[in-house]
C-alpha atoms as a PDB file:
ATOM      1  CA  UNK A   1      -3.888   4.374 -23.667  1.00  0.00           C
ATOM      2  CA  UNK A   2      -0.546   4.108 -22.254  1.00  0.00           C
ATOM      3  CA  UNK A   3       0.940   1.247 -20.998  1.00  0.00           C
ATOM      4  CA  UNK A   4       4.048   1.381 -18.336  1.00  0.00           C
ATOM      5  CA  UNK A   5       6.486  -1.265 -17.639  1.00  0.00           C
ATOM      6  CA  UNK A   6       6.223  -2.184 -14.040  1.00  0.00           C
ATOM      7  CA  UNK A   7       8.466  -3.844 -11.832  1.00  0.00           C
ATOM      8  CA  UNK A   8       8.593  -6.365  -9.046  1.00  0.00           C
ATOM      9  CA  UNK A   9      10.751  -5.959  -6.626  1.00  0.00           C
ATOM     10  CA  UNK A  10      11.409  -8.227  -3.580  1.00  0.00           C
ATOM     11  CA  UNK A  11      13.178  -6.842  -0.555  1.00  0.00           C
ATOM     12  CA  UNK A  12      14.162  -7.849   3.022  1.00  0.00           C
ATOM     13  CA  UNK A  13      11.881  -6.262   5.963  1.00  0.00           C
ATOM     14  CA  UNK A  14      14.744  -3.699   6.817  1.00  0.00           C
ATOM     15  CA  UNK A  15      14.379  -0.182   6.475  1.00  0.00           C
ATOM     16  CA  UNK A  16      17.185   0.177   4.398  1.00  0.00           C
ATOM     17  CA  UNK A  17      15.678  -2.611   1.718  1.00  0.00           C
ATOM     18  CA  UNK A  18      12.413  -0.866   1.922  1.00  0.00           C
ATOM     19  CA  UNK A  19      13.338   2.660   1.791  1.00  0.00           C
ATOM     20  CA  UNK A  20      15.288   1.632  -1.451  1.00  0.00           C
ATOM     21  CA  UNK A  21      12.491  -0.072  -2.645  1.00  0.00           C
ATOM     22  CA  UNK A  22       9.685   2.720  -2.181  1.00  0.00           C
ATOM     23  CA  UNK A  23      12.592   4.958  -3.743  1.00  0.00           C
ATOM     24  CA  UNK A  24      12.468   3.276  -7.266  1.00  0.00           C
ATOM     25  CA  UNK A  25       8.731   3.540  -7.245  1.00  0.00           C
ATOM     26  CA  UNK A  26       5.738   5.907  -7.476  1.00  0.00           C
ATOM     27  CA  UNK A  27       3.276   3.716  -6.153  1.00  0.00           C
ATOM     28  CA  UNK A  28       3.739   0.333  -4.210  1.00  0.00           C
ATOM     29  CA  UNK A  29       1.065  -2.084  -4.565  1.00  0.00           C
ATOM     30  CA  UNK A  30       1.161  -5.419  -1.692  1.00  0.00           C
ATOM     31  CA  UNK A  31      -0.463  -8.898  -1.628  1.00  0.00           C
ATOM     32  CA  UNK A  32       1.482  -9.853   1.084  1.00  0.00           C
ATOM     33  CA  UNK A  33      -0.317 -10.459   4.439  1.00  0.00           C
ATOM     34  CA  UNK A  34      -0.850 -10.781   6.790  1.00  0.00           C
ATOM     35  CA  UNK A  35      -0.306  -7.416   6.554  1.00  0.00           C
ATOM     36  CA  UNK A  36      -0.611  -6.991  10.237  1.00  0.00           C
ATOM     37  CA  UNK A  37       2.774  -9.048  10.618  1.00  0.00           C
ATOM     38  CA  UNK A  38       4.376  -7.675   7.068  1.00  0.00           C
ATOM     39  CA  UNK A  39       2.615  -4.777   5.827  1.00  0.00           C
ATOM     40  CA  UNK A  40       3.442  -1.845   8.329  1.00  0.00           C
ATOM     41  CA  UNK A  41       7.163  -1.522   7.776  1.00  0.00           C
ATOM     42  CA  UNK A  42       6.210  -1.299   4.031  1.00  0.00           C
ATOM     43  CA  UNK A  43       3.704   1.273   4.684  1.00  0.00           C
ATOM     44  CA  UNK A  44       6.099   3.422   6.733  1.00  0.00           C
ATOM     45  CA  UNK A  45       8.711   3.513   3.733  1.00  0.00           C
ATOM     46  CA  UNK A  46       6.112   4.469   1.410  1.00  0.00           C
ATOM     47  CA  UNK A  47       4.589   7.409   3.721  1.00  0.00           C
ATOM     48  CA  UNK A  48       8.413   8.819   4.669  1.00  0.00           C
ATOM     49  CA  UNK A  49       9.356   8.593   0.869  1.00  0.00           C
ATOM     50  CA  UNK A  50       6.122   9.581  -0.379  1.00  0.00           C
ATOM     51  CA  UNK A  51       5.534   6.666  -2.630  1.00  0.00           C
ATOM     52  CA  UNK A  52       1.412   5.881  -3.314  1.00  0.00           C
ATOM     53  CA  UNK A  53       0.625   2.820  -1.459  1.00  0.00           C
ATOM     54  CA  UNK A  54      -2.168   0.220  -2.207  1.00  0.00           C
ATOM     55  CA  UNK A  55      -2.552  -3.440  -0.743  1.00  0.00           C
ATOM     56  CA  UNK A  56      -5.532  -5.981  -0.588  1.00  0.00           C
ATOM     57  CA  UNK A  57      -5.405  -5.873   3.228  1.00  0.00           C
ATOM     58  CA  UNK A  58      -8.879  -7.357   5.045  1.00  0.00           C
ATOM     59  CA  UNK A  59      -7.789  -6.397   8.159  1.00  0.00           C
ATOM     60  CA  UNK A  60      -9.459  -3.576   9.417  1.00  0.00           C
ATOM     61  CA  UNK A  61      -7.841  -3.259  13.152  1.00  0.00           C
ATOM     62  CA  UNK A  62      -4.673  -3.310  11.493  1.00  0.00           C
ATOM     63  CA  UNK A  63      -5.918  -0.714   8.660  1.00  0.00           C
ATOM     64  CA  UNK A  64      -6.950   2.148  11.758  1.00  0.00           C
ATOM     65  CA  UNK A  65      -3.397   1.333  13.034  1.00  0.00           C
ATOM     66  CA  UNK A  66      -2.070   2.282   9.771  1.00  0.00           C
ATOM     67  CA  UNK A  67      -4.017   5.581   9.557  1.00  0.00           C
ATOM     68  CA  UNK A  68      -3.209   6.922  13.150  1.00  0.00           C
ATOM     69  CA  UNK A  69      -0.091   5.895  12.966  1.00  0.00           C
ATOM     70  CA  UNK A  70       0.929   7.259   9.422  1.00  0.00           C
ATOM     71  CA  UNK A  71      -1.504   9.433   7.646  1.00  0.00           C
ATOM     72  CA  UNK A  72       0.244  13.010   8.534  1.00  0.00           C
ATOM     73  CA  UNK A  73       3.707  11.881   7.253  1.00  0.00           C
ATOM     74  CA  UNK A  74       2.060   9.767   3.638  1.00  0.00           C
ATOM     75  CA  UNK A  75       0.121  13.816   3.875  1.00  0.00           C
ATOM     76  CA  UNK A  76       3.382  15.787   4.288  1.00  0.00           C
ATOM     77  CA  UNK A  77       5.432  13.868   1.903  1.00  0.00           C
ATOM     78  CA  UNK A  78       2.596  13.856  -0.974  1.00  0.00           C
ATOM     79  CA  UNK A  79       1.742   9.805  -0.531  1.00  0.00           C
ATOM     80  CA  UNK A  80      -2.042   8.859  -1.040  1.00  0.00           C
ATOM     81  CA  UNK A  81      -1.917   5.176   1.225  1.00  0.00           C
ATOM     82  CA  UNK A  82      -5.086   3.213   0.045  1.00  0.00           C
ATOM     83  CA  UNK A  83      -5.156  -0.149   2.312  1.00  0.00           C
ATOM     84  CA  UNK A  84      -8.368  -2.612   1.096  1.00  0.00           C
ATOM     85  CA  UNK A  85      -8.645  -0.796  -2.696  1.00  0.00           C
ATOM     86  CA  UNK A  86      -8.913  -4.928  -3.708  1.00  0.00           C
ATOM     87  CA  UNK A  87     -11.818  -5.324  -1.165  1.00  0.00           C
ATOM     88  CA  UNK A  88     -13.560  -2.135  -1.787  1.00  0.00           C
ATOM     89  CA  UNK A  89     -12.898  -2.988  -5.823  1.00  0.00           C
ATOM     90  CA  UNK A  90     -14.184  -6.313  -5.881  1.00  0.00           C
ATOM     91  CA  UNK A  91     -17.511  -5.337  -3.624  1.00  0.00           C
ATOM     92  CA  UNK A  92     -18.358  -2.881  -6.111  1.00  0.00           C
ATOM     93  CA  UNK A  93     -17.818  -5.244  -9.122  1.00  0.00           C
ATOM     94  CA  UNK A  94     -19.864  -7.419  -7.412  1.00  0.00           C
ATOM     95  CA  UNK A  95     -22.660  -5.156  -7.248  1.00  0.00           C
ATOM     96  CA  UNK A  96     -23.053  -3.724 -10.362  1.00  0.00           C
ATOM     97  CA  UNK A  97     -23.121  -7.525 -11.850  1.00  0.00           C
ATOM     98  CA  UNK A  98     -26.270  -8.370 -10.103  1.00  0.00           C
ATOM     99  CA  UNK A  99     -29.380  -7.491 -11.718  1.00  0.00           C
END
């Protein structure tokens, strides 16, 4: 096993903050919501910079925004953006506890 330092960052909601931040990464991973009101300017830097995004979003109207919105540029620039991993994760875990 390999372990990697990671980071945390903290940055401003201005493109120049975020591009800078998705820069110094390979993948981005948010708990801030409500990602409706904070999450999309993230997602953009990640997509143009192609830095892997994942978050623990609930919100699914804002999730189909996401994907119309920026699934061909997170494509072109090589960026895999994964909103609701947490959700999907924790379903899953819950499952295959019950008997």
């Amino acid at each position: 096993m390999v372990l990697v330092d990671t980071g945390i960052f903290i940055a401003d909601l201005d493109e120049d903050a975020l591009d800078k931040m998705a820069k110094a990464t390979r993948c981005l991973i948010s708990t801030v919501g409500p990602f409706i009101r904070y999450g999309t300017a993230v997602v953009e830097a990640c997509a143009v910079n192609g830095t892997h995004y994942v978050d623990s979003t609930g919100e699914i109207t804002w999730v189909k925004e996401i994907v119309d919105k920026y699934h061909k540029t997170a494509k072109v620039n090589g960026a895999i953006v994964s909103e609701n991993l947490f959700v999907v994760f924790f379903f899953f875990a819950s499952f295959l506890g019950e008997e």
